[in-house]
Protein backbone atom coordinates (compact mmCIF):
# COMPACT_ATOMS: atom_id res chain seq x y z
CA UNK A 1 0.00 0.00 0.00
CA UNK A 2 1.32 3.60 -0.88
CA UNK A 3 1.82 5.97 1.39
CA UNK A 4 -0.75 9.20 1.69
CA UNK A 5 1.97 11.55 2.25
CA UNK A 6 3.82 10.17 -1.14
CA UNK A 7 0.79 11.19 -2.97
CA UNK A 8 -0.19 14.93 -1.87
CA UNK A 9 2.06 16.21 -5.11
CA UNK A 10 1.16 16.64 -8.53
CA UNK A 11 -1.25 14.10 -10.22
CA UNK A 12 2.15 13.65 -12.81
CA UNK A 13 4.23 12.79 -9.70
CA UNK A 14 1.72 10.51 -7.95
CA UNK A 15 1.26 8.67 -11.33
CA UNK A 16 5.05 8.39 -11.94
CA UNK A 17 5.31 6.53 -8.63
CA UNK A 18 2.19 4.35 -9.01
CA UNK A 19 3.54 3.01 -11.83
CA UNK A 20 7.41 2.83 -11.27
CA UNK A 21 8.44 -0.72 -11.35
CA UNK A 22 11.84 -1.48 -10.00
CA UNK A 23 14.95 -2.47 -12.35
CA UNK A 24 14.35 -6.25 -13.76
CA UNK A 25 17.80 -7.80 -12.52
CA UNK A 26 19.47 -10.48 -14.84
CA UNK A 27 18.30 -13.98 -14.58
CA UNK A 28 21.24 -15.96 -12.60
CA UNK A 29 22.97 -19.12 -13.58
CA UNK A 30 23.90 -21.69 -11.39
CA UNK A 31 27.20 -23.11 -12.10
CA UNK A 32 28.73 -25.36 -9.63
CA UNK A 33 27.77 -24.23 -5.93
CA UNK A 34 28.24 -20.88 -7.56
CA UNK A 35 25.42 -18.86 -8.67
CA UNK A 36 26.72 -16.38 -11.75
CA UNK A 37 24.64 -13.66 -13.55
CA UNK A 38 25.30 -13.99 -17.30
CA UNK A 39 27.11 -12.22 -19.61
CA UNK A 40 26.37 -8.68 -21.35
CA UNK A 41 27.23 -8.14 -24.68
CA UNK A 42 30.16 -5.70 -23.45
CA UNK A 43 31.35 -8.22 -21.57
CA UNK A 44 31.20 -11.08 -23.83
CA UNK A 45 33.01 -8.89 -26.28
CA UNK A 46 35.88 -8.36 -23.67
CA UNK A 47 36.28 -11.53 -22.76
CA UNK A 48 36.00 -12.28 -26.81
CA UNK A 49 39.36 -9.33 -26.66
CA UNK A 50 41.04 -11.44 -24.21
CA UNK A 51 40.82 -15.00 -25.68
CA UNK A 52 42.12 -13.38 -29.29
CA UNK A 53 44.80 -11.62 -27.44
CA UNK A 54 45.97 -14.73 -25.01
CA UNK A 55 45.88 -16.46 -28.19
CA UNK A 56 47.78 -14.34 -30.07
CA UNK A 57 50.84 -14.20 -27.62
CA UNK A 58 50.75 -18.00 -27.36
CA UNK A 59 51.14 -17.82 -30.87
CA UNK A 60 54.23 -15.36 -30.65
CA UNK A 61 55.56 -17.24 -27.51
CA UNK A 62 55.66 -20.73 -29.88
CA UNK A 63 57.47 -18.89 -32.72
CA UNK A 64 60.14 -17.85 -30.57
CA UNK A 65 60.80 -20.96 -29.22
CA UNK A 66 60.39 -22.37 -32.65
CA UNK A 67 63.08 -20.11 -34.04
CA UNK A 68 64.82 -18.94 -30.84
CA UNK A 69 68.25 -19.40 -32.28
CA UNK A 70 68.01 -17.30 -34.92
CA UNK A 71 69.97 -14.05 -34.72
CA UNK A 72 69.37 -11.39 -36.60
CA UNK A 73 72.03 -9.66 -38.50
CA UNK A 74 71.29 -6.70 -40.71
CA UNK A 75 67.51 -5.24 -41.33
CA UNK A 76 66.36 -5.08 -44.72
CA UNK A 77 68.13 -7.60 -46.60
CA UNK A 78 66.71 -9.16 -49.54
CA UNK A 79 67.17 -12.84 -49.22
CA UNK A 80 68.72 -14.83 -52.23
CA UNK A 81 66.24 -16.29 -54.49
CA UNK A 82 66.44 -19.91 -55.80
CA UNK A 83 68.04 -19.87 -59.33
CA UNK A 84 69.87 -16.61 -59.25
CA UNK A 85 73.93 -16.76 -59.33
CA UNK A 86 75.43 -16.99 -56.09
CA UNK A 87 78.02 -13.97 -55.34
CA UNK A 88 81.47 -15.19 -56.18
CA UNK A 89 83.75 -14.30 -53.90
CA UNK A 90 87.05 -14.93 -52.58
CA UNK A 91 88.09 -14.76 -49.00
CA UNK A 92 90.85 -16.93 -46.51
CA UNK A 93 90.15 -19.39 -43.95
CA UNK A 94 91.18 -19.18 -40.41
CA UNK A 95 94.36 -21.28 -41.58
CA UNK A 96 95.16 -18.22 -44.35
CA UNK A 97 93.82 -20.87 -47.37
CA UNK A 98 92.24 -19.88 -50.35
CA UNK A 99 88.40 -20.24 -50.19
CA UNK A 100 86.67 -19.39 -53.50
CA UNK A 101 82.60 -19.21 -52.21
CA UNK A 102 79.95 -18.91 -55.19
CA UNK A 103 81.52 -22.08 -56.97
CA UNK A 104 79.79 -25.21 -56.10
CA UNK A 105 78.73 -27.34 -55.72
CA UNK A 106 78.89 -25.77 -52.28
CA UNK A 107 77.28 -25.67 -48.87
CA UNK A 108 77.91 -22.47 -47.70
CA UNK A 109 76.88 -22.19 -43.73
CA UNK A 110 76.16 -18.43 -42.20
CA UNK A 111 76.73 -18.09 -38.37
CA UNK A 112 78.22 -16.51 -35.02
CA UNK A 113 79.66 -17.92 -31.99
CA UNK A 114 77.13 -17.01 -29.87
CA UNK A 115 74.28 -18.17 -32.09
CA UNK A 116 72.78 -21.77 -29.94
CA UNK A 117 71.71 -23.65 -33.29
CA UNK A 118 75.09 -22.86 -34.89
CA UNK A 119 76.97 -24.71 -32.08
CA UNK A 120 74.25 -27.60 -31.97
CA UNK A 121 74.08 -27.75 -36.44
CA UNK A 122 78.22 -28.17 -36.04
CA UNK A 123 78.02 -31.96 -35.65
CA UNK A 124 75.64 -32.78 -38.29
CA UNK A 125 77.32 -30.46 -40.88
CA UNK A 126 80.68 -32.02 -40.03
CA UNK A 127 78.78 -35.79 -40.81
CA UNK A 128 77.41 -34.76 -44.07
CA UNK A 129 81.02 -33.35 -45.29
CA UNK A 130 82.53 -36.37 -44.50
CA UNK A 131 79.72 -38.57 -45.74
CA UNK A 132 79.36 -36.80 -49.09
CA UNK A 133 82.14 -36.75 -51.59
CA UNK A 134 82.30 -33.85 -53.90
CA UNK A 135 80.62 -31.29 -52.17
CA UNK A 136 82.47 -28.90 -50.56
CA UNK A 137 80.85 -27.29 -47.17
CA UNK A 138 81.88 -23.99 -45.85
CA UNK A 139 81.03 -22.23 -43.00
CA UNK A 140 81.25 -18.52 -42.22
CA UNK A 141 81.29 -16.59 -39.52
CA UNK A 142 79.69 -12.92 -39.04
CA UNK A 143 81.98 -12.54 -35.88
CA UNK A 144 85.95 -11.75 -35.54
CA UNK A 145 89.36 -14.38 -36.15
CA UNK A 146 89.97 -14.00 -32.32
CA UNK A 147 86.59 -15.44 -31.43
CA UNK A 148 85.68 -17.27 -34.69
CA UNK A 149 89.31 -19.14 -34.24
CA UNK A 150 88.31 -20.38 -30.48
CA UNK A 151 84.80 -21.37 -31.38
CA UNK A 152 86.74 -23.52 -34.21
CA UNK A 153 89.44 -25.08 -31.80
CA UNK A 154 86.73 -25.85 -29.11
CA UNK A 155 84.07 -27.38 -30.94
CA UNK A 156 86.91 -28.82 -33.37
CA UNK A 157 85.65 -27.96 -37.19
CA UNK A 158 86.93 -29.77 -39.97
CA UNK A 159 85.91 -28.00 -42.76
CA UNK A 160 87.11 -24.17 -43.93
CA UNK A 161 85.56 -21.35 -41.80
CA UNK A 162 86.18 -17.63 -42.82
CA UNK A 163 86.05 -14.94 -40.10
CA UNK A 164 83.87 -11.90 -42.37
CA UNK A 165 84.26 -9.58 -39.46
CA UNK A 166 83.70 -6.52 -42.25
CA UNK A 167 80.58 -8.49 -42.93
CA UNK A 168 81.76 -8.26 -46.70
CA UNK A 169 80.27 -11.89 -47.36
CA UNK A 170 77.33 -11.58 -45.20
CA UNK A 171 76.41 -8.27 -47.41
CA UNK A 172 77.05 -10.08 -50.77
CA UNK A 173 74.87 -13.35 -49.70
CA UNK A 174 72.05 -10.86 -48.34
CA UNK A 175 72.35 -12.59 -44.65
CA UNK A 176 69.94 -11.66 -41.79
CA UNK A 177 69.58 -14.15 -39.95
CA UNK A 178 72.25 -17.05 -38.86
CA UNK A 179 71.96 -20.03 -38.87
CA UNK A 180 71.91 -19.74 -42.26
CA UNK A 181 72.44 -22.47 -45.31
CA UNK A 182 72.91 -21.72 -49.19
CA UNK A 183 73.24 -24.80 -51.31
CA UNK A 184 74.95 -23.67 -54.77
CA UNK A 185 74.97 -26.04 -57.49
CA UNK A 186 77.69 -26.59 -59.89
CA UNK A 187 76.82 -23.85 -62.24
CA UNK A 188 77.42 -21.33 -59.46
CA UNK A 189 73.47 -21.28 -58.45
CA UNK A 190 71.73 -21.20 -55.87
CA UNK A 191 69.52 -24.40 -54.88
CA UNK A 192 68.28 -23.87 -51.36
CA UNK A 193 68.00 -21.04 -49.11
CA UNK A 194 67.43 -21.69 -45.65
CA UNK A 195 67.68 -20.59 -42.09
CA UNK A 196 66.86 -23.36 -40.38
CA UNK A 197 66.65 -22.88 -35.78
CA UNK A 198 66.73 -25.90 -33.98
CA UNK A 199 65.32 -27.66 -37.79
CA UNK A 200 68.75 -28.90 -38.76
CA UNK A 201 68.08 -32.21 -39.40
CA UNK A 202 64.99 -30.67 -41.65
CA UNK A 203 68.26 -28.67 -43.09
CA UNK A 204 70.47 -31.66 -43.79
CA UNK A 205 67.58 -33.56 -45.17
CA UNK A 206 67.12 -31.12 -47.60
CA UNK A 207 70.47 -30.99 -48.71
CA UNK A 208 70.76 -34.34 -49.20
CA UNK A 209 67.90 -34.77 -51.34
CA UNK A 210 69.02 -32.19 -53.43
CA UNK A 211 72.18 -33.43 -54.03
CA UNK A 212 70.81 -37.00 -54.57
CA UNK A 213 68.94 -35.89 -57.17
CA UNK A 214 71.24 -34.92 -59.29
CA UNK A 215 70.88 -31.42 -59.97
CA UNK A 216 73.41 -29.89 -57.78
CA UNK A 217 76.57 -31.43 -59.23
């Protein structure tokens, strides 16, 4: 029952209160031993904003593990293209050798010394020189002789490895990011490009089926 006193004003007034109703709430949902009020659209749309975006940096978090070896070296670089000429070059070895890069068929191998993939890729790049005949792999190095020279004695490299300090090679062969592979055939062109992370064995596999096809030599 309303009160008198509420209705001594203005017929407009008393009618406004007579027929006020209050606020419908939001039906609840029990979930659990939890009772929850559903979602509005602004809030389904923010929680929409939130899913995308966790989602998103999941995605970015597994491409940097993916690839969380791979240094870059110089922004902007074009990358070689299969079936161009490979820059022909000469440059020394640590040991002061001739090394004459462009003329294959050739593995040429881009890295530095602090570079995690390059160090574990070592191994399986020393294999496949020894295992097959007639191509020649060479690695080189974006860093100095001082430091390029111990990574070589420690992790004991068979193959010729040329300190480019000046980056001179790494500028010719378009390098920005090591590890780095280029497989030139024996015309002098390039076959595979391929920075390759923790994927070496995807690398080497490559390689190999490249050169056992024929095409390379």
């Amino acid at each position: 029952m309303l009160d008198r006193g509420l209705l001594r004003g203005s017929p407009d007034q008393a009618k406004t209160m007579v027929c006020a109703r209050p606020a419908r709430r939001r039906p609840r949902v029990r979930v659990g031993r939890e009772v929850m009020a559903p979602l509005n659209r602004t809030e389904v749309r923010n929680y929409a904003a939130s899913v995308l975006l966790g989602m998103v940096v999941m995605a970015a978090v597994v491409l940097v593990v993916e690839n969380r070896a791979l240094e870059r070296l110089v922004v902007g670089h074009r990358p070689l293209e299969v079936g161009e000429k490979a820059p022909r070059l000469v440059a020394a070895d640590l040991a002061g050798r001739r090394v004459e890069l462009g003329r294959g068929p050739a593995v040429v191998i881009f890295f530095n010394t602090t570079c995690r993939a390059c160090l574990e890729s070592g191994p399986g790049w020393e294999e496949f020189a020894g295992r097959v005949p007639g191509v020649s792999v060479v690695e080189v190095s974006a860093d100095g002789q001082r430091d390029t020279a111990a990574f070589v004695r420690k992790h004991a490299l068979g193959f010729p490895v040329v300190a480019d300090s000046t980056h001179r090679v790494v500028e010719r062969y378009r390098v920005s990011y090591v590890p780095l592979v280029v497989l030139v055939d024996g015309e002098g062109r390039v076959r595979l490009v391929q920075r390759y992370g923790q994927r070496t064995a995807e690398a080497l596999a490559e390689v190999e089926r490249l050169v056992g096809s024929g095409g390379v030599r």
